[in-house]
N, C-alpha and C. Protein backbone atom coordinates (compact mmCIF):
# COMPACT_ATOMS: atom_id res chain seq x y z
N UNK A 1 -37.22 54.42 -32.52
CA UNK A 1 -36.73 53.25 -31.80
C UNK A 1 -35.46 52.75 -32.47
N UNK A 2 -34.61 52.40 -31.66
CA UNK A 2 -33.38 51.69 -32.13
C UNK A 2 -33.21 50.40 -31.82
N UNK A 3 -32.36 49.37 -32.30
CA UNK A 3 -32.12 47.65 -31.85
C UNK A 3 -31.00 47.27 -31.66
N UNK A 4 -30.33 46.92 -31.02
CA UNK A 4 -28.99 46.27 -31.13
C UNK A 4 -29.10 44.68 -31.04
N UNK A 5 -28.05 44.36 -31.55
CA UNK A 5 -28.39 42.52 -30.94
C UNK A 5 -26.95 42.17 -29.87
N UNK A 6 -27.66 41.41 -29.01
CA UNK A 6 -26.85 40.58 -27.86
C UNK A 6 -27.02 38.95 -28.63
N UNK A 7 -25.39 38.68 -28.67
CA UNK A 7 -25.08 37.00 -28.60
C UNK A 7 -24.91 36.48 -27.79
N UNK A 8 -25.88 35.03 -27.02
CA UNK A 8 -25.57 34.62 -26.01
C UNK A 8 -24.99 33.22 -26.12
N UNK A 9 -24.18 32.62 -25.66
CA UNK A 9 -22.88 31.65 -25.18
C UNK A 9 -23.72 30.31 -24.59
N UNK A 10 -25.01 30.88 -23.60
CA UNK A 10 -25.30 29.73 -22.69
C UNK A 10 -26.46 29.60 -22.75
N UNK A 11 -27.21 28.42 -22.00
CA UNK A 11 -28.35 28.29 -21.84
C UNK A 11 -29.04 29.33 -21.16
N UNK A 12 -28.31 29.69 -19.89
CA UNK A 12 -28.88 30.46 -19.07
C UNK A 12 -27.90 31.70 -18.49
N UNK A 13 -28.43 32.85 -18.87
CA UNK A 13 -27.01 33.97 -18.76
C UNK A 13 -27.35 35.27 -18.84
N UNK A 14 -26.55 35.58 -17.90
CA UNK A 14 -26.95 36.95 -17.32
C UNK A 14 -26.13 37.85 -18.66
N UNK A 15 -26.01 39.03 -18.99
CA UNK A 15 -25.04 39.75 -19.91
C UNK A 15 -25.31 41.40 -19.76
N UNK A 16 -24.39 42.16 -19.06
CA UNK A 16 -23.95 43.41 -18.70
C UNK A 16 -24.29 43.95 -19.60
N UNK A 17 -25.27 44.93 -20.40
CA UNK A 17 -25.53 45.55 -21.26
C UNK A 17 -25.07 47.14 -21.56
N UNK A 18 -25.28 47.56 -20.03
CA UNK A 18 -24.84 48.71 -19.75
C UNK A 18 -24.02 49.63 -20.26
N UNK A 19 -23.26 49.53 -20.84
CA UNK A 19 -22.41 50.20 -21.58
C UNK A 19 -22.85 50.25 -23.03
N UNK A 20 -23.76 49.27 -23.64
CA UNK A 20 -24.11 49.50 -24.94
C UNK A 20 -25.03 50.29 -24.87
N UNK A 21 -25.93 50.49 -24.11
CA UNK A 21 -26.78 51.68 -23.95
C UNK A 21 -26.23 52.76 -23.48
N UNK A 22 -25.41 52.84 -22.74
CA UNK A 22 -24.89 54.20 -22.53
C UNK A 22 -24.43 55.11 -24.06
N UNK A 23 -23.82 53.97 -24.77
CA UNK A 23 -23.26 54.19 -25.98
C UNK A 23 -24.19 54.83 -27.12
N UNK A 24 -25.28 53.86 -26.71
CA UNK A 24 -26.39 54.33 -28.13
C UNK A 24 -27.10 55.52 -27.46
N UNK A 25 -27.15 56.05 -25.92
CA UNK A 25 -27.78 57.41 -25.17
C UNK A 25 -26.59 58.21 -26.06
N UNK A 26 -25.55 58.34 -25.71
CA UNK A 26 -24.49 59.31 -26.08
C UNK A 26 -24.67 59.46 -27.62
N UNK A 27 -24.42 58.49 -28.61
CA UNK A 27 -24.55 58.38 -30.31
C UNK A 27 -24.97 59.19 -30.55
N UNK A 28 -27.01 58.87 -29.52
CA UNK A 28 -27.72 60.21 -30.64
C UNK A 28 -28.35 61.47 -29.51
N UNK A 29 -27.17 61.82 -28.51
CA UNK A 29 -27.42 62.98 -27.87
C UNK A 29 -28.78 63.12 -27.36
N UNK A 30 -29.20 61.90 -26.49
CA UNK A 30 -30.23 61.74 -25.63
C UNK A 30 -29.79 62.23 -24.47
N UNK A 31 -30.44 63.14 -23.75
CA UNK A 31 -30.05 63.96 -22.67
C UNK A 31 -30.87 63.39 -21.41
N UNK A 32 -32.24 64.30 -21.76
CA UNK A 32 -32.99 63.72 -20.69
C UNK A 32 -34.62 63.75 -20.75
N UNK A 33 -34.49 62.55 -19.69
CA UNK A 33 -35.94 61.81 -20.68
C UNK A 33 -35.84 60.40 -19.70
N UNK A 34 -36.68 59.47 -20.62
CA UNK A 34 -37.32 58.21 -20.32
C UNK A 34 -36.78 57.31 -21.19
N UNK A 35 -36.00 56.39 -20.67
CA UNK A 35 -35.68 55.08 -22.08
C UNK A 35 -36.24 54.08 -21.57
N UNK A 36 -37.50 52.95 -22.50
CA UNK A 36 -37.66 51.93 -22.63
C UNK A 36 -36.81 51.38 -23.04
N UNK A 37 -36.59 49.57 -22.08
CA UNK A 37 -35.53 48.82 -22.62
C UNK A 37 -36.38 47.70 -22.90
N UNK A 38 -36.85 47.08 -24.03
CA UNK A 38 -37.92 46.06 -24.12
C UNK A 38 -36.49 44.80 -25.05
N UNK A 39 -36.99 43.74 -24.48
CA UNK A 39 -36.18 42.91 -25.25
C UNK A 39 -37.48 41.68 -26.13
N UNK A 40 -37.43 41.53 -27.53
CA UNK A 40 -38.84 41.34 -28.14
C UNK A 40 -38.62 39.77 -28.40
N UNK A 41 -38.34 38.90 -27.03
CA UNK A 41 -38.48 37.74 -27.11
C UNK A 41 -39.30 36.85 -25.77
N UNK A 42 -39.66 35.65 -26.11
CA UNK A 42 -40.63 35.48 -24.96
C UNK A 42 -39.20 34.15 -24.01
N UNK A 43 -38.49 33.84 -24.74
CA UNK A 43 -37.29 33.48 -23.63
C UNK A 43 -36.56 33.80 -23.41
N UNK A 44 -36.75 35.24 -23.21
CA UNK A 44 -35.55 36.31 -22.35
C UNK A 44 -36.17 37.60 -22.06
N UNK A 45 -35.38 38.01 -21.54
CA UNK A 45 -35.34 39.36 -20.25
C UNK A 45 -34.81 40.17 -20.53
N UNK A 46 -34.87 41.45 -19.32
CA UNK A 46 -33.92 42.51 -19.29
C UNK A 46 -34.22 42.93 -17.88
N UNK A 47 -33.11 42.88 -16.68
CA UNK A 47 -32.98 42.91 -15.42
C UNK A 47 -32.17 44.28 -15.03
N UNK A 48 -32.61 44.89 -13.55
CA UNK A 48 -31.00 45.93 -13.31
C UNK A 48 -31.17 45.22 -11.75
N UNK A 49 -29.34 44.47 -11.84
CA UNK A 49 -29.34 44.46 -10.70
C UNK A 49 -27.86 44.44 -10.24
N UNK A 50 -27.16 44.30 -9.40
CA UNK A 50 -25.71 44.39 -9.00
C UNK A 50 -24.56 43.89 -9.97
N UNK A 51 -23.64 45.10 -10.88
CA UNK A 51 -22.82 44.51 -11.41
C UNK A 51 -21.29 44.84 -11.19
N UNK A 52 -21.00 45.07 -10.09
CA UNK A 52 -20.17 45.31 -9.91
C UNK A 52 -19.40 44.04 -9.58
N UNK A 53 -20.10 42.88 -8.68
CA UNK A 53 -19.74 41.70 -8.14
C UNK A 53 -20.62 40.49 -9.43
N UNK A 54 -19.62 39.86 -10.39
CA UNK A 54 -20.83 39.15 -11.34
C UNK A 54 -21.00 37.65 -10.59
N UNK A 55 -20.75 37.42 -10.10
CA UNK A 55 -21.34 36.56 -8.74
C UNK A 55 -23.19 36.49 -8.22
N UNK A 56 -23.09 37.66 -8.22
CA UNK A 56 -24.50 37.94 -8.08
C UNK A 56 -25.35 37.72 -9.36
N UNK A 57 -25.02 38.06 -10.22
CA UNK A 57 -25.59 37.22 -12.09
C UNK A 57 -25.94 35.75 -12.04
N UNK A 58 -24.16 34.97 -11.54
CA UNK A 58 -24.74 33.95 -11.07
C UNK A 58 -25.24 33.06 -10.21
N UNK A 59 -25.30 34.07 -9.05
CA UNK A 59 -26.54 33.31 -8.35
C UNK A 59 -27.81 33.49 -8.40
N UNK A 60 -28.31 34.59 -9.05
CA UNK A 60 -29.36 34.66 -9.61
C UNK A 60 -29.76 33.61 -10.80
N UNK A 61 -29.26 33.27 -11.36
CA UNK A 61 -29.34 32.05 -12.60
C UNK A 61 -29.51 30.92 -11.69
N UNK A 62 -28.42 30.45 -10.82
CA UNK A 62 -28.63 29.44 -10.35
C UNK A 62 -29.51 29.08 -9.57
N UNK A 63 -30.22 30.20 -9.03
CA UNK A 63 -31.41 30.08 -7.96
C UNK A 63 -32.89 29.87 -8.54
N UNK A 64 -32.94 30.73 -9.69
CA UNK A 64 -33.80 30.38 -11.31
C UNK A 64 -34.15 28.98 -11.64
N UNK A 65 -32.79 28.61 -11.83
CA UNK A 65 -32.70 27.19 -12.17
C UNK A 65 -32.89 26.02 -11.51
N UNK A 66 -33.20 26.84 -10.14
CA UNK A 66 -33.74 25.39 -8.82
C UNK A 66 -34.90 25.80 -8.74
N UNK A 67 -35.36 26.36 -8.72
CA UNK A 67 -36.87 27.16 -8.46
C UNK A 67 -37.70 26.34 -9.73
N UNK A 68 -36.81 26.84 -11.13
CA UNK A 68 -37.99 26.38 -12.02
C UNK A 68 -36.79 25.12 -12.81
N UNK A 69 -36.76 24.10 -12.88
CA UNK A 69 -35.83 23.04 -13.46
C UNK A 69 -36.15 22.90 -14.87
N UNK A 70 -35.12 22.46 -15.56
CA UNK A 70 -35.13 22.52 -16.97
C UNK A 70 -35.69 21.32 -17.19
N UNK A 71 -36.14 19.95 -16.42
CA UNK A 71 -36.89 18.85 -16.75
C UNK A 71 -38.15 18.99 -15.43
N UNK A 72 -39.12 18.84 -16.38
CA UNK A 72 -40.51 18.73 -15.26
C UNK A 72 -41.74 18.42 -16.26
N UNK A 73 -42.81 18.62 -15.57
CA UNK A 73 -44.55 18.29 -15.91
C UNK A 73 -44.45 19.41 -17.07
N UNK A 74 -43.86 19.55 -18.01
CA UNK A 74 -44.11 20.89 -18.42
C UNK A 74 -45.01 20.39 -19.72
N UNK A 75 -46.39 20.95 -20.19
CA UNK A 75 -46.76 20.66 -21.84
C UNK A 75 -46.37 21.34 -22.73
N UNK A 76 -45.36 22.44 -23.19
CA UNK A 76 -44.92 22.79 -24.22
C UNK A 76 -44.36 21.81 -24.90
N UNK A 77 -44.75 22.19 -26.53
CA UNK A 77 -43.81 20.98 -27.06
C UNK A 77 -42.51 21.22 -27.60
N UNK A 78 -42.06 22.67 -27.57
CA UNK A 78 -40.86 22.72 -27.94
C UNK A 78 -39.75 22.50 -26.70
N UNK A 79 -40.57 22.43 -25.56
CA UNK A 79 -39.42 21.79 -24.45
C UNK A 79 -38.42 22.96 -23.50
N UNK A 80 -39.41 23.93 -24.52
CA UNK A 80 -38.50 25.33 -23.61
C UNK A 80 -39.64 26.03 -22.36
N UNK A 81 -40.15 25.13 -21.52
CA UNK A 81 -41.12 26.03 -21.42
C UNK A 81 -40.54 26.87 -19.41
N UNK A 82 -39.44 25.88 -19.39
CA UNK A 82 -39.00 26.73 -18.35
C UNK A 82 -37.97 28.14 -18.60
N UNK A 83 -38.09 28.53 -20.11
CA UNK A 83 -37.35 29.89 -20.56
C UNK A 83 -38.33 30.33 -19.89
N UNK A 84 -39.53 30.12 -20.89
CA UNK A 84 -40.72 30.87 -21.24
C UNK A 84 -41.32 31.82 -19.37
N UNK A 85 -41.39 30.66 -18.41
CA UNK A 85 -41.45 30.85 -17.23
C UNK A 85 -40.44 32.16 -16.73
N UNK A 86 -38.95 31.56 -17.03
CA UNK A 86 -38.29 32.64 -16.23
C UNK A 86 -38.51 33.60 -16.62
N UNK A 87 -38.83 33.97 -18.04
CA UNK A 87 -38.36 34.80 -18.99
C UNK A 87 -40.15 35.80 -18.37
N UNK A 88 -41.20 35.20 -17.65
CA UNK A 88 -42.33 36.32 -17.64
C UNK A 88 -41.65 36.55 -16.16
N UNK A 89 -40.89 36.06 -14.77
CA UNK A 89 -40.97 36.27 -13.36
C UNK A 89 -39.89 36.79 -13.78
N UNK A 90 -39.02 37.07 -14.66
CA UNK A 90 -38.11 38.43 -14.33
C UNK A 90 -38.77 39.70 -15.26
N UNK A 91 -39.33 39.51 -16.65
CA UNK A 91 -40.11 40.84 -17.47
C UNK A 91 -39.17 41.20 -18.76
N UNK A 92 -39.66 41.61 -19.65
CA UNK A 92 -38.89 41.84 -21.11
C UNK A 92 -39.06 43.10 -20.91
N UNK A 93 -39.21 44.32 -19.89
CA UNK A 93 -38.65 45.87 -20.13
C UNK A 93 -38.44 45.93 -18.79
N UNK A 94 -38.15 47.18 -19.04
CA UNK A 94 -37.43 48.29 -18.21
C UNK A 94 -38.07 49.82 -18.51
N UNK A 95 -38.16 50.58 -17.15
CA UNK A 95 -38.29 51.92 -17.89
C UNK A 95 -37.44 52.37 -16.72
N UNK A 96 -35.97 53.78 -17.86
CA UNK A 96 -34.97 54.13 -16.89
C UNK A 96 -35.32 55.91 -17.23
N UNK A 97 -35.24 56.01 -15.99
CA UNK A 97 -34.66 57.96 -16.10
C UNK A 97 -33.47 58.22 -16.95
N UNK A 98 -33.24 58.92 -17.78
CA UNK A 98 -31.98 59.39 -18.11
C UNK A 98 -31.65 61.00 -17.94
N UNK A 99 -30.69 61.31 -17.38
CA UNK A 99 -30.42 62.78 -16.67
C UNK A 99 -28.82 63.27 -17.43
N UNK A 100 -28.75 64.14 -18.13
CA UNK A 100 -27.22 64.43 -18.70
C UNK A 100 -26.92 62.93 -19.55
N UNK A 101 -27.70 62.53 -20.41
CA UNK A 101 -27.28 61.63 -21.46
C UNK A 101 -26.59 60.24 -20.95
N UNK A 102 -27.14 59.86 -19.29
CA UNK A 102 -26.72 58.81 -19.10
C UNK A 102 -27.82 58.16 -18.20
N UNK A 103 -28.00 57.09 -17.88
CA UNK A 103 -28.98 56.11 -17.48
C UNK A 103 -29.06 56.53 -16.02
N UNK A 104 -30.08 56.74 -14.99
CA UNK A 104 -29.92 57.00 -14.21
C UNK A 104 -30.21 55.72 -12.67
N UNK A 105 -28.79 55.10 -12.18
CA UNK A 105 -28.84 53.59 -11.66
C UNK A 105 -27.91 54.04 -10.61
N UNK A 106 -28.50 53.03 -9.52
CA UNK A 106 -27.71 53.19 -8.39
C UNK A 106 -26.24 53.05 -8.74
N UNK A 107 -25.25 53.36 -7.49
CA UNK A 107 -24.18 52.70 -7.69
C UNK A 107 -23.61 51.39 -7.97
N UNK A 108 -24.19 50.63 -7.42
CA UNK A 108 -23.85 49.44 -7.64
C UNK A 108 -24.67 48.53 -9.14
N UNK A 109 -24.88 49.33 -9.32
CA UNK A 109 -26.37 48.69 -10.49
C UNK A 109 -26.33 48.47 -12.13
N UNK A 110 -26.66 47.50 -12.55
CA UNK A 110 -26.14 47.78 -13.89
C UNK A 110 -27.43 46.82 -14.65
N UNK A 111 -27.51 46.75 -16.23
CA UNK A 111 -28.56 46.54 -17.01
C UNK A 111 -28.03 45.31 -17.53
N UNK A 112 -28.85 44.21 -17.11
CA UNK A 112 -28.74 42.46 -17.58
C UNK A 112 -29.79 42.39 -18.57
N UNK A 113 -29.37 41.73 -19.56
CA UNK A 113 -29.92 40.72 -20.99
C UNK A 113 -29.72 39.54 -20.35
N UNK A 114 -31.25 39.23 -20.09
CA UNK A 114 -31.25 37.19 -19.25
C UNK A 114 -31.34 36.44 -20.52
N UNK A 115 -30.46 35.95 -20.69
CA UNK A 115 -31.12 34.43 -21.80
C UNK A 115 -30.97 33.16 -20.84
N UNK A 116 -32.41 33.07 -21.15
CA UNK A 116 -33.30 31.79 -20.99
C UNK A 116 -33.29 30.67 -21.62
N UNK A 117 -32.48 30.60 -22.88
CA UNK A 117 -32.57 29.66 -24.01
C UNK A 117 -31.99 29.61 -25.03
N UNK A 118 -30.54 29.85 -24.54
CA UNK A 118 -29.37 29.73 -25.48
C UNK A 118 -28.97 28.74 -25.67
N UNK A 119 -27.88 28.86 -26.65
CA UNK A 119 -27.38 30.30 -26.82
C UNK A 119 -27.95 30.23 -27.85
N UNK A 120 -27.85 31.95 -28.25
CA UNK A 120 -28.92 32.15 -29.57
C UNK A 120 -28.34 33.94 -29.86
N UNK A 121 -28.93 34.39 -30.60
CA UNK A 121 -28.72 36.07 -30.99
C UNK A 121 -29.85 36.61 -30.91
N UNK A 122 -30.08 37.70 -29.98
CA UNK A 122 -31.06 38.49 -29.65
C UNK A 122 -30.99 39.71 -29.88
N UNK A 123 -32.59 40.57 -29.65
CA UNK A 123 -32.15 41.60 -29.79
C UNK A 123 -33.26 42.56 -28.71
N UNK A 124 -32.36 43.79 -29.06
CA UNK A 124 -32.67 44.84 -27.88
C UNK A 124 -33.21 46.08 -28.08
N UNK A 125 -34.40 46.12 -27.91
CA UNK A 125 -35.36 47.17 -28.18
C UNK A 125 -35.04 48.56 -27.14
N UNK A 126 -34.51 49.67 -27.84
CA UNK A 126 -34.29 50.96 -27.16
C UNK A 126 -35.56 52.23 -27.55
N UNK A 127 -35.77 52.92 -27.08
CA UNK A 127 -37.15 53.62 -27.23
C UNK A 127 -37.10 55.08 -26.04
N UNK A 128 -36.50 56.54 -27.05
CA UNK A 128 -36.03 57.11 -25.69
C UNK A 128 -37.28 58.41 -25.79
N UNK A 129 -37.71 58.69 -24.77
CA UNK A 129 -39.18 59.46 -24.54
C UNK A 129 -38.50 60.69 -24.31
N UNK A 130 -38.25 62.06 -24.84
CA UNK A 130 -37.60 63.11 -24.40
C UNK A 130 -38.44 64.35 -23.62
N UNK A 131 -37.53 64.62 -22.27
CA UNK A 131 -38.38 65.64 -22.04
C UNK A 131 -38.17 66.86 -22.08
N UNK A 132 -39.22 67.10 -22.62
CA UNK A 132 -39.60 68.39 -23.62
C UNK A 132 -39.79 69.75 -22.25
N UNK A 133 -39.68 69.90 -21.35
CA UNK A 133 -39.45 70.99 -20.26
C UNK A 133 -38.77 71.88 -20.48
């Protein structure tokens, strides 16, 4: 398993990862196989969804953020408990095909790090399953 860390800026934020994994597939000549993308925090994520237009990042945040509001009935006492929320209805992995040492995603598609509860420094759990065929 490998880790990288993502720094996040905002409370709530989408962040294009995609290319750092492509980077760490290529590094250590991961061809083809299975990569887990687990991110090992309970107020944040890891999403694939349209990055070509980052518009769509943020309306996904902003739609998050009406759905579940950062003031409510909540009993956590550290006050984060609408991370905690977003952070289980979007999921902390991923499992991607990789074919010729690169991630295998639609065209339009790309790999988001959600922070829920920034900004802060996170990190990113990689885990590549090789197949042995």
């Amino acid at each position: 398993m490998i880790q990288f860390k993502v720094k996040t800026s905002e409370k709530c934020q989408f962040i294009d990862i995609t290319q750092e994994i492509t980077r760490h597939l290529s590094s250590r000549d991961w061809q083809d196989g299975l990569l887990l993308i687990m991110v090992p925090h309970t107020t944040a994520a890891v999403t694939i969804n349209e990055s070509a237009d980052s518009s769509v990042a943020r309306d996904i945040v902003s739609q998050l953020n009406k759905i579940i509001p950062f003031e409510g009935d909540y009993q956590h006492l550290e006050g984060n408990s609408p991370a905690h929320i977003k952070s289980s209805l979007i999921g902390c992995n991923q499992l991607l095909p990789v074919e010729n040492g690169s991630p295998v995603l639609g065209t339009w598609q790309g790999i988001f790090f959600c922070e829920f509860d920034g900004p802060r420094s996170r990190k990113v759990n990689l885990k590549f399953i090789a197949n042995n065929n």
